[in-house]
PDB file of N, CA and C in Angstrom:
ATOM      1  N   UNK A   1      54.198 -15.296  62.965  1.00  0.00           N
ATOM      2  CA  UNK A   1      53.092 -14.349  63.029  1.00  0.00           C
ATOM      3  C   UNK A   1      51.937 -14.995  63.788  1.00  0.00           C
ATOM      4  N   UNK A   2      50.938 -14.101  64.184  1.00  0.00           N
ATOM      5  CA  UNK A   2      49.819 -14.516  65.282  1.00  0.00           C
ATOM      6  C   UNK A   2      49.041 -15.440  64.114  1.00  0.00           C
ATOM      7  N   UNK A   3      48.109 -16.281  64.801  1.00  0.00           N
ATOM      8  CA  UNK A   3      47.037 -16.609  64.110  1.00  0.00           C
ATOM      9  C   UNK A   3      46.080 -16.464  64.370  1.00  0.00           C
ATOM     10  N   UNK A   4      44.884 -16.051  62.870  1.00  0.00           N
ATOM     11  CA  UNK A   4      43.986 -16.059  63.429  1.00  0.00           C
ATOM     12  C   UNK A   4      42.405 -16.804  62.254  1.00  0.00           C
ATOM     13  N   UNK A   5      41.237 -16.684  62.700  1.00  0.00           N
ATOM     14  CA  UNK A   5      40.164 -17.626  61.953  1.00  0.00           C
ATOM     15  C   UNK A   5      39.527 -16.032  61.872  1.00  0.00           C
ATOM     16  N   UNK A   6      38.951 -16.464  61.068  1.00  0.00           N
ATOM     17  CA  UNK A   6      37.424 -15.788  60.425  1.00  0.00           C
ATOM     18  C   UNK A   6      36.472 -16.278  59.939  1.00  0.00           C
ATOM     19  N   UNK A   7      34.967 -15.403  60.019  1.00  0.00           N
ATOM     20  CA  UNK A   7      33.594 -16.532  59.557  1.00  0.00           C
ATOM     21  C   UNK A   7      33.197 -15.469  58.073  1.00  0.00           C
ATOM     22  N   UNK A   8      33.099 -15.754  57.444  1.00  0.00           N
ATOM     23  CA  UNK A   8      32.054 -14.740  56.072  1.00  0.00           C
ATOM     24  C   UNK A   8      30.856 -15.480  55.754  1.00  0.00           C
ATOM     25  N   UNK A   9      29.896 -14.914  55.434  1.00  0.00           N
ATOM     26  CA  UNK A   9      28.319 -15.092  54.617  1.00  0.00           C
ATOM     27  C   UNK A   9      29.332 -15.072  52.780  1.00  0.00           C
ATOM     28  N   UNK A  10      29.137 -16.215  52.111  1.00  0.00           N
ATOM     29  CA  UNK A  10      29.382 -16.093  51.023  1.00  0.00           C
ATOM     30  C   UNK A  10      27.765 -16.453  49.876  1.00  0.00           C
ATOM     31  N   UNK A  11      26.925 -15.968  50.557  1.00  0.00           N
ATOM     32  CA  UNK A  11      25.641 -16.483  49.510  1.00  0.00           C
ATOM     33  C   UNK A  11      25.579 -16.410  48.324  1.00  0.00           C
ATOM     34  N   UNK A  12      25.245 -16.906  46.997  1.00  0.00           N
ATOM     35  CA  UNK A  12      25.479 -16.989  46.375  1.00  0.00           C
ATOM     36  C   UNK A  12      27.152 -17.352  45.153  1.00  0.00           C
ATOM     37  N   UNK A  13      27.817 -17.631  46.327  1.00  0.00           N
ATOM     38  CA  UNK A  13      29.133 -18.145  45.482  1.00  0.00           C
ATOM     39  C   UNK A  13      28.950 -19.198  45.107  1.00  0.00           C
ATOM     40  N   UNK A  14      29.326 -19.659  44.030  1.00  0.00           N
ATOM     41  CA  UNK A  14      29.543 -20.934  43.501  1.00  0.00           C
ATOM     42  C   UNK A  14      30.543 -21.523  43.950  1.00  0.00           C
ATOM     43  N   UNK A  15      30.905 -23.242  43.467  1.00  0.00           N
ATOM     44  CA  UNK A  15      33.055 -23.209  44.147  1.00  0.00           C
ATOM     45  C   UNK A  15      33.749 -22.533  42.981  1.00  0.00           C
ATOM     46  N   UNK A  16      33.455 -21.798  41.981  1.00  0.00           N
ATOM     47  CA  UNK A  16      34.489 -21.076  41.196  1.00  0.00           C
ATOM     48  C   UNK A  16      34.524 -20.168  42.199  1.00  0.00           C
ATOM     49  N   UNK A  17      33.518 -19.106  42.110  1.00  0.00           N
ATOM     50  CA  UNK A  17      33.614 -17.766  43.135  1.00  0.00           C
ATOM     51  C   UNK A  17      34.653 -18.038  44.119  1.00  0.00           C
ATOM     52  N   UNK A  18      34.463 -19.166  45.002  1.00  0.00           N
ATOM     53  CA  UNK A  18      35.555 -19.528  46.303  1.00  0.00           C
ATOM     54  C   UNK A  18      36.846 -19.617  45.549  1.00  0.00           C
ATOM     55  N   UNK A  19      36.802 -20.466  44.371  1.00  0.00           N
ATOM     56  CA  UNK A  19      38.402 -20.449  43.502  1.00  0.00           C
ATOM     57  C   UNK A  19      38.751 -18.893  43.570  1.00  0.00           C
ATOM     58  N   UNK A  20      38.440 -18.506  42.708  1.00  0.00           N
ATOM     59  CA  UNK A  20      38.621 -16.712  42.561  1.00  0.00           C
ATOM     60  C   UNK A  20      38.969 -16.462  43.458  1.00  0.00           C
ATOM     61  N   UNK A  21      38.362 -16.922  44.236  1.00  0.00           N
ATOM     62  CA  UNK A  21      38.706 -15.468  45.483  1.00  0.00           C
ATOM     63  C   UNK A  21      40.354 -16.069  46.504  1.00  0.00           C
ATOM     64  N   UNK A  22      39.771 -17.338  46.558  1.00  0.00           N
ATOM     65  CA  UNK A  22      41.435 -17.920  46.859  1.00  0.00           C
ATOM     66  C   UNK A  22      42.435 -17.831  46.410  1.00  0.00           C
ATOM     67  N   UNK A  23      42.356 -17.869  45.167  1.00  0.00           N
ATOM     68  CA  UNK A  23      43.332 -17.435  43.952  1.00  0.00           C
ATOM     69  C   UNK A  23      44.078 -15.812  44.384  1.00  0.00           C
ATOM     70  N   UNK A  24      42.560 -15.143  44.640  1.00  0.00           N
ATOM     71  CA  UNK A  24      43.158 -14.137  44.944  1.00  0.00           C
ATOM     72  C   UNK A  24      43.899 -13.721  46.505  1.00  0.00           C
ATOM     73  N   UNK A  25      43.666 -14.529  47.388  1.00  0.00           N
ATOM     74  CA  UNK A  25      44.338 -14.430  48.946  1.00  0.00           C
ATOM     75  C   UNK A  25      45.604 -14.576  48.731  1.00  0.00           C
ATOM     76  N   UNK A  26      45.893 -16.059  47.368  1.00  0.00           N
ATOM     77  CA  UNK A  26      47.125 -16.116  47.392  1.00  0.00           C
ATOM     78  C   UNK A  26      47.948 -15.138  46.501  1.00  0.00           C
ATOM     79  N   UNK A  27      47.400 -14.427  45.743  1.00  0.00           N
ATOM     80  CA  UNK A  27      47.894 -13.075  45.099  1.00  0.00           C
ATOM     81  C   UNK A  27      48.463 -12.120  45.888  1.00  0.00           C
ATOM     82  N   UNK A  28      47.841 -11.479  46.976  1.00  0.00           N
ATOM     83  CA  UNK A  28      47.685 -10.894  47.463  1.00  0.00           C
ATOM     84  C   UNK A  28      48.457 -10.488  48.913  1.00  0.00           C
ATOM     85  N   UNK A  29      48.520 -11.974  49.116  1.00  0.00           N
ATOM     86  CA  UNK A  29      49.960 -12.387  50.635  1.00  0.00           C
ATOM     87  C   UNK A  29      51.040 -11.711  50.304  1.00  0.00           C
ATOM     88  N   UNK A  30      51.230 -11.073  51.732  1.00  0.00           N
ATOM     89  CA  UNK A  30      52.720 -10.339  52.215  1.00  0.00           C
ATOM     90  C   UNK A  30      53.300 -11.129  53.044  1.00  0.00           C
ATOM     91  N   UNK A  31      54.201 -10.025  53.505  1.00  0.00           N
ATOM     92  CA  UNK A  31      55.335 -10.134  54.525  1.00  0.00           C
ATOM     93  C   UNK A  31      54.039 -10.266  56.089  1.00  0.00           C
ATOM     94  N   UNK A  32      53.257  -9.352  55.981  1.00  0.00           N
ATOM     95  CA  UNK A  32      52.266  -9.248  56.688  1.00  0.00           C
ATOM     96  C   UNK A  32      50.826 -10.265  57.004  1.00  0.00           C
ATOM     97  N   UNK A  33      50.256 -10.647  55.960  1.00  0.00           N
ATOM     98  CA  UNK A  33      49.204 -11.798  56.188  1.00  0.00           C
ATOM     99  C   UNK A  33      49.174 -12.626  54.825  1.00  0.00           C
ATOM    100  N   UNK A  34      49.084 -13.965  55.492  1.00  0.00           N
ATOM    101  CA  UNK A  34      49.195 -14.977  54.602  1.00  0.00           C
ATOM    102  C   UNK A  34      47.909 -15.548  55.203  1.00  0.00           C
ATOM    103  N   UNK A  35      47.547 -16.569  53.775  1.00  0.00           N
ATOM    104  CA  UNK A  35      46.116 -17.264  53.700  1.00  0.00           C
ATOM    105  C   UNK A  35      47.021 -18.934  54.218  1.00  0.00           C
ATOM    106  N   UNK A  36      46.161 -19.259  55.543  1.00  0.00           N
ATOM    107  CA  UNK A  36      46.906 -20.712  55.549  1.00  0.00           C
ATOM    108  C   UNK A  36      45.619 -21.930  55.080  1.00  0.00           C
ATOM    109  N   UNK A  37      44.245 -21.411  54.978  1.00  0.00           N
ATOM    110  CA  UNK A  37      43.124 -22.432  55.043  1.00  0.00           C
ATOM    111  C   UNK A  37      41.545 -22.043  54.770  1.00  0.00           C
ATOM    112  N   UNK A  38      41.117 -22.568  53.664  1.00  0.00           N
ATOM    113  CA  UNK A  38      39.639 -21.802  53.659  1.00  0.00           C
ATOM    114  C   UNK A  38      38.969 -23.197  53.627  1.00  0.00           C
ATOM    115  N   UNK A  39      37.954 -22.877  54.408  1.00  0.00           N
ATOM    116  CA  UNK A  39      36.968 -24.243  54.585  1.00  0.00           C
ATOM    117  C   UNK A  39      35.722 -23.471  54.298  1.00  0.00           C
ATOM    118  N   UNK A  40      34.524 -23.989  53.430  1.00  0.00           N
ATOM    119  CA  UNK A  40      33.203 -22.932  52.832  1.00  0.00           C
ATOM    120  C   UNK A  40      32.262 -24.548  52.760  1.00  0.00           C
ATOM    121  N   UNK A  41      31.259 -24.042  52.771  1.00  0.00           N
ATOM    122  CA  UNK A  41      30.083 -24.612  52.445  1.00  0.00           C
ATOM    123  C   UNK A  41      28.977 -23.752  51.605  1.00  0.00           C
ATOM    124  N   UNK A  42      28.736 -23.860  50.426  1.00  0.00           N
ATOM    125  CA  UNK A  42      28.151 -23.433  49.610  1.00  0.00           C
ATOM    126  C   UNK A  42      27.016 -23.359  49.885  1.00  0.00           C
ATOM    127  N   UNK A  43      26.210 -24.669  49.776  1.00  0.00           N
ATOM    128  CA  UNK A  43      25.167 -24.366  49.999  1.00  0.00           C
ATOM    129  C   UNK A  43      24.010 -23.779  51.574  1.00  0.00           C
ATOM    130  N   UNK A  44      25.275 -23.833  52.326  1.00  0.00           N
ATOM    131  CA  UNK A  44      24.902 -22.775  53.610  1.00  0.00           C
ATOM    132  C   UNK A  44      25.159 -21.278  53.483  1.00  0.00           C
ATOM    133  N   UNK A  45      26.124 -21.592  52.609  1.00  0.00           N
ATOM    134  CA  UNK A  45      26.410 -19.648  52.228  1.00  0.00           C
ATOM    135  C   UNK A  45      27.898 -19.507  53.241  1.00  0.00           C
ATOM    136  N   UNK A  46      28.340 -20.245  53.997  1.00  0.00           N
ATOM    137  CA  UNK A  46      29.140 -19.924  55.303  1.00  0.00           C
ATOM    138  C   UNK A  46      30.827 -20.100  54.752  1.00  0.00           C
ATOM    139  N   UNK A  47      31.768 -19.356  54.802  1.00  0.00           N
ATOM    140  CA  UNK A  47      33.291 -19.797  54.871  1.00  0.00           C
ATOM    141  C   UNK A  47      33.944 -19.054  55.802  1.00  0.00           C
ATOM    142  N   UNK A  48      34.607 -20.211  56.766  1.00  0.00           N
ATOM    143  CA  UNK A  48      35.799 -20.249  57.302  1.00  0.00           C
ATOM    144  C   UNK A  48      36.991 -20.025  57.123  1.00  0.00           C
ATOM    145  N   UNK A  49      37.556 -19.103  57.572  1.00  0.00           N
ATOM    146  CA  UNK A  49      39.399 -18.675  56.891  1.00  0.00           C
ATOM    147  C   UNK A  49      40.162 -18.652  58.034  1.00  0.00           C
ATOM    148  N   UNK A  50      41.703 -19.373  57.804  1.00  0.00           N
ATOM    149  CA  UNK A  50      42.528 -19.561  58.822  1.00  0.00           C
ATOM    150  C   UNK A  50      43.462 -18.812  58.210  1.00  0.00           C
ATOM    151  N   UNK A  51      44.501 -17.758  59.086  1.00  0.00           N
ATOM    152  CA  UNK A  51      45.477 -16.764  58.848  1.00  0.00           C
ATOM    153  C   UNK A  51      46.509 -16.613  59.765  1.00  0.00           C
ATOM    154  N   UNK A  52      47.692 -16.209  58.913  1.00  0.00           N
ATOM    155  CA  UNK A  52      48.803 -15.832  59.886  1.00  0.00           C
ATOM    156  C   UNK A  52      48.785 -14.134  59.263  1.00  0.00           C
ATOM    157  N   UNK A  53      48.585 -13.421  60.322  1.00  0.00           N
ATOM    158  CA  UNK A  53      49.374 -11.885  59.946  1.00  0.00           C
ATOM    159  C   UNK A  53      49.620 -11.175  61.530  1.00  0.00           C
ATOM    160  N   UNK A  54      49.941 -10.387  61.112  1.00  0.00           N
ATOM    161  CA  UNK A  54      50.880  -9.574  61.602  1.00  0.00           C
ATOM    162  C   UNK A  54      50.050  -9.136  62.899  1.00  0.00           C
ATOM    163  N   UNK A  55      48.714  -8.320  62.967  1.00  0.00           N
ATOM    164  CA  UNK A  55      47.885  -8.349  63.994  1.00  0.00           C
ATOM    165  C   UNK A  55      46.423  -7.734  63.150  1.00  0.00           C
ATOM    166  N   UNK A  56      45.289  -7.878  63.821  1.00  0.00           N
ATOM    167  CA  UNK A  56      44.022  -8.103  63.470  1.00  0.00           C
ATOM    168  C   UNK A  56      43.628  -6.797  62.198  1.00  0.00           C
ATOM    169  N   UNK A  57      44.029  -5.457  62.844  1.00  0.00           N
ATOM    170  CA  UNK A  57      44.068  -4.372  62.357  1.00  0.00           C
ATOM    171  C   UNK A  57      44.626  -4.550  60.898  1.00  0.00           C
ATOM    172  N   UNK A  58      45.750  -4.972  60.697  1.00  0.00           N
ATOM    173  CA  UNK A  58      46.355  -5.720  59.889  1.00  0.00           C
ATOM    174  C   UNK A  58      45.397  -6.540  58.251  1.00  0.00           C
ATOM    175  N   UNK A  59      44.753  -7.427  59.363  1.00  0.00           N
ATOM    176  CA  UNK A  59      44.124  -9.125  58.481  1.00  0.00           C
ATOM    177  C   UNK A  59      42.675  -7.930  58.266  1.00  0.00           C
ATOM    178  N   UNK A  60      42.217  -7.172  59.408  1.00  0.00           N
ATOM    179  CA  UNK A  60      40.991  -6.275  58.608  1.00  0.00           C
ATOM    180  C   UNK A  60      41.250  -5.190  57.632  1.00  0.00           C
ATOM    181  N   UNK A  61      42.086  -4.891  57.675  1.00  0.00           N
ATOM    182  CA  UNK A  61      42.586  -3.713  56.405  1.00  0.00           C
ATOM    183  C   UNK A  61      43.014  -4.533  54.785  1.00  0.00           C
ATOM    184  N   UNK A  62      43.872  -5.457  55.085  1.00  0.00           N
ATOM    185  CA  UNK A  62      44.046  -6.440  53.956  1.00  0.00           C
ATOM    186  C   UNK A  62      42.316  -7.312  53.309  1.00  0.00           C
ATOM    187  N   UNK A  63      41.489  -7.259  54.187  1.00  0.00           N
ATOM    188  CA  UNK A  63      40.397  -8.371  53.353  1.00  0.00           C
ATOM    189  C   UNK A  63      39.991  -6.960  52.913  1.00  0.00           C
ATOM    190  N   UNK A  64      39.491  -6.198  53.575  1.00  0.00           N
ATOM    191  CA  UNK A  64      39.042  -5.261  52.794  1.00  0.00           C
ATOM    192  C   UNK A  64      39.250  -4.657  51.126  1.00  0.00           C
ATOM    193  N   UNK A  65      40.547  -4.630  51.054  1.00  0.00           N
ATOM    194  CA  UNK A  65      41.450  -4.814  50.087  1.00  0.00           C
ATOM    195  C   UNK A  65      40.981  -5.753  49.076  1.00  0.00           C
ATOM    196  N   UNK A  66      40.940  -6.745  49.681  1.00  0.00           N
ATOM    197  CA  UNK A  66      40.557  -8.049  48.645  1.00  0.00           C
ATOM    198  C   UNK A  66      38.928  -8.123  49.028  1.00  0.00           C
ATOM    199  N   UNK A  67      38.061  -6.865  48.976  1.00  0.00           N
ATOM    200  CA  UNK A  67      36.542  -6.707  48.882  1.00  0.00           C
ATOM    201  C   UNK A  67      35.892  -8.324  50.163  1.00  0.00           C
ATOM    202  N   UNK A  68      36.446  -8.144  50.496  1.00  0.00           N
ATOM    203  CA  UNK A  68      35.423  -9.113  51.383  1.00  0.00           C
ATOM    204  C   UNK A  68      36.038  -8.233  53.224  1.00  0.00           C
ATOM    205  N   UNK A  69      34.442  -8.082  53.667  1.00  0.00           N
ATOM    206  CA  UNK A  69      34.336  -7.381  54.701  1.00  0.00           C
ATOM    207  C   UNK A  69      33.992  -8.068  55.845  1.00  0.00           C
ATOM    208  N   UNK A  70      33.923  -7.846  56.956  1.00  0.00           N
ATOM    209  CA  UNK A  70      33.037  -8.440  58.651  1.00  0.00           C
ATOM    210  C   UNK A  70      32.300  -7.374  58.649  1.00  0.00           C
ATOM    211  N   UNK A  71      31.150  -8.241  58.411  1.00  0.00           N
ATOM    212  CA  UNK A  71      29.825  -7.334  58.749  1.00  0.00           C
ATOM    213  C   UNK A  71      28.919  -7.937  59.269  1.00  0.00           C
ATOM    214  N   UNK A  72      28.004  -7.330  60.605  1.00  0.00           N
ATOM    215  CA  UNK A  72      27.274  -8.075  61.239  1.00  0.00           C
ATOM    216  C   UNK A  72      27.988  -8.851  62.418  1.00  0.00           C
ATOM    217  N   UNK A  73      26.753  -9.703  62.873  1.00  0.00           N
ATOM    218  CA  UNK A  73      27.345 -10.258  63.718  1.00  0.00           C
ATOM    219  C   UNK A  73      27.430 -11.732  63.458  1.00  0.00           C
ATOM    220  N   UNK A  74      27.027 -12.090  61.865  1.00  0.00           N
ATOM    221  CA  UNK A  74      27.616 -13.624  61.794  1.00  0.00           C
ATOM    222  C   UNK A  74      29.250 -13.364  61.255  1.00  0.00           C
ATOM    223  N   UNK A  75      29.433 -12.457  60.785  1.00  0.00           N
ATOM    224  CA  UNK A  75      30.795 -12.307  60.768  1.00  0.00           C
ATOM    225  C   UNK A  75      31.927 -12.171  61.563  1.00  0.00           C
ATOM    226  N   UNK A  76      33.213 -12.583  61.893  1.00  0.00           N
ATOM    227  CA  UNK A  76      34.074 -12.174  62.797  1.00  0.00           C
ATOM    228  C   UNK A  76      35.025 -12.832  62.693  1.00  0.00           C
ATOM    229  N   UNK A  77      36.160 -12.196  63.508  1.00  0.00           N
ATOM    230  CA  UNK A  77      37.301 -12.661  63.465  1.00  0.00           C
ATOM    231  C   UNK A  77      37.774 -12.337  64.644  1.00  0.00           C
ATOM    232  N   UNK A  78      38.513 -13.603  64.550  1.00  0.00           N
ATOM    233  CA  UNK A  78      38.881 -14.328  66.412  1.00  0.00           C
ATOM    234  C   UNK A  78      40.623 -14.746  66.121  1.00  0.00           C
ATOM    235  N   UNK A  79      41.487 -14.148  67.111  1.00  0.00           N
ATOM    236  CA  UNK A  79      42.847 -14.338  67.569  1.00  0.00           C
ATOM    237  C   UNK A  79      42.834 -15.860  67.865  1.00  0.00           C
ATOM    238  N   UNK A  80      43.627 -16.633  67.598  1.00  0.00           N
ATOM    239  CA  UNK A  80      44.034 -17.975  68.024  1.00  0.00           C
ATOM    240  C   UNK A  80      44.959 -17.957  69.295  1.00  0.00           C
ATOM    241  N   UNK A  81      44.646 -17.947  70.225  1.00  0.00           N
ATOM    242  CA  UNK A  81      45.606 -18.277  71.751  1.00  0.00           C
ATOM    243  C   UNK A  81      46.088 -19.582  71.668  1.00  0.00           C
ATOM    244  N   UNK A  82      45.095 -20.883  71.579  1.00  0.00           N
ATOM    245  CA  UNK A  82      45.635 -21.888  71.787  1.00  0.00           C
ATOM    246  C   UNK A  82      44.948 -22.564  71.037  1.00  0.00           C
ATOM    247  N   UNK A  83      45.435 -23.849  70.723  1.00  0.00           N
ATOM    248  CA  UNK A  83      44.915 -24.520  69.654  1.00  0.00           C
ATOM    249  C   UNK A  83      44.913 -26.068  69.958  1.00  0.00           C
ATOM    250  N   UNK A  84      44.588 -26.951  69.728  1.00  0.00           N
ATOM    251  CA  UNK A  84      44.753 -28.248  69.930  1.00  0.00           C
ATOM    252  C   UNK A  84      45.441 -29.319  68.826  1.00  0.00           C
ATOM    253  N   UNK A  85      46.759 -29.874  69.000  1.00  0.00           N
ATOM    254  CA  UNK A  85      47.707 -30.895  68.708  1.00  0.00           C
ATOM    255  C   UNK A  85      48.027 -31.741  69.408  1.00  0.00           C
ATOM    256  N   UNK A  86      47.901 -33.023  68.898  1.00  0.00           N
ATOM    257  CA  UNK A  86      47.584 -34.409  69.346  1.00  0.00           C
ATOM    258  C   UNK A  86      47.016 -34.356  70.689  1.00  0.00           C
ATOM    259  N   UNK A  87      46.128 -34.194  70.798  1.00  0.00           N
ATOM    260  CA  UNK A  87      45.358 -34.582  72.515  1.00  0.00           C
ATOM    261  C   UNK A  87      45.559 -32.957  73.127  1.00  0.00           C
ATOM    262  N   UNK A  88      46.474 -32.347  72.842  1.00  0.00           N
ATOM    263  CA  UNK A  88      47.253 -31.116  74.125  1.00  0.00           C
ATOM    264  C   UNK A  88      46.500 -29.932  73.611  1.00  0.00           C
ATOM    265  N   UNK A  89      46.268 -29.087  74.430  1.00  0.00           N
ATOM    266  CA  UNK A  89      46.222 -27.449  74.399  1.00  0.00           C
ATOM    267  C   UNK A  89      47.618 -27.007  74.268  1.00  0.00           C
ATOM    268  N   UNK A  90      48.050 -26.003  72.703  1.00  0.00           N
ATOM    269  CA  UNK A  90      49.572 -25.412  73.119  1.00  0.00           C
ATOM    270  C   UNK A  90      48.835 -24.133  72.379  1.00  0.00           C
ATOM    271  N   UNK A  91      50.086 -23.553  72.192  1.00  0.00           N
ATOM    272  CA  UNK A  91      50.231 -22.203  71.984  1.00  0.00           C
ATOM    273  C   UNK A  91      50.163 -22.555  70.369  1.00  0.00           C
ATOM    274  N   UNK A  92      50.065 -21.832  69.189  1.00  0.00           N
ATOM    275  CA  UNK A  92      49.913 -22.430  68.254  1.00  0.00           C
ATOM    276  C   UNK A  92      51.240 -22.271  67.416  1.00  0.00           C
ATOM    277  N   UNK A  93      51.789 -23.182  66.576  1.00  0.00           N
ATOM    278  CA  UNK A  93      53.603 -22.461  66.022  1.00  0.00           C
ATOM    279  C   UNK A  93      53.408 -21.487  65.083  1.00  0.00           C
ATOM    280  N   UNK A  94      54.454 -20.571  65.227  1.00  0.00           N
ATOM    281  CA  UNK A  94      53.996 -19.795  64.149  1.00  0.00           C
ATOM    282  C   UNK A  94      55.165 -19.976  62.838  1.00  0.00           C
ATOM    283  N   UNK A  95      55.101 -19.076  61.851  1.00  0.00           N
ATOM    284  CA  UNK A  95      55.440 -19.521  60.715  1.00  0.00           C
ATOM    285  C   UNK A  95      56.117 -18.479  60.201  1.00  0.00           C
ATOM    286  N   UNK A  96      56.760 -17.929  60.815  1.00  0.00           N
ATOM    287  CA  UNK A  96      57.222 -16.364  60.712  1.00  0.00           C
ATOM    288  C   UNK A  96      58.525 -16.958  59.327  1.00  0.00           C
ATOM    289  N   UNK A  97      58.213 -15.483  58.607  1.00  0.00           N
ATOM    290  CA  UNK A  97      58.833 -15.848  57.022  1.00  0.00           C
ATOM    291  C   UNK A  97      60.340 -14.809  56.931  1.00  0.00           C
TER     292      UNK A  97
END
């Protein structure tokens, strides 16, 4: 499956809130989008999410689902083309289940 990142405003989460809610990505994974990576900083308010699904339409209909939205413009979500492993630009592997 494609990959892809996303940015969210999480203000006010604690790291339980981030537990919860990870807890719940991994509840929640299909055949369609899986959670591969959440990186957050609390006290900036900011988390990072790395994904494999199916295509964007897809990974935005599913968060929704699991109440967390892209809103604004610190929010977004970006397709992975290429990625960097050991030194190289490649294509990124995918993980198809």
């Amino acid at each position: 499956m494609p990959k892809f990142v996303s940015t969210h405003v999480i203000a006010c989460m604690t790291r339980q809130d981030v537990s919860r809610l990870l807890k719940r990505f991994k509840e929640e994974e299909n055949a369609d989008v899986i959670n591969i990576r959440v990186l957050c900083d609390t006290l900036s308010g900011r988390m990072v999410c790395e994904w494999e699904a199916r295509d964007s339409v897809t990974l935005i209909e599913w968060l929704k689902k699991c109440n967390v939205q892209i809103r604004g413009t610190g929010e977004w979500l970006m397709a992975v083309q290429y990625e960097s492993i050991d030194d190289g630009l490649v294509v990124p592997p995918r993980h198809d289940a």
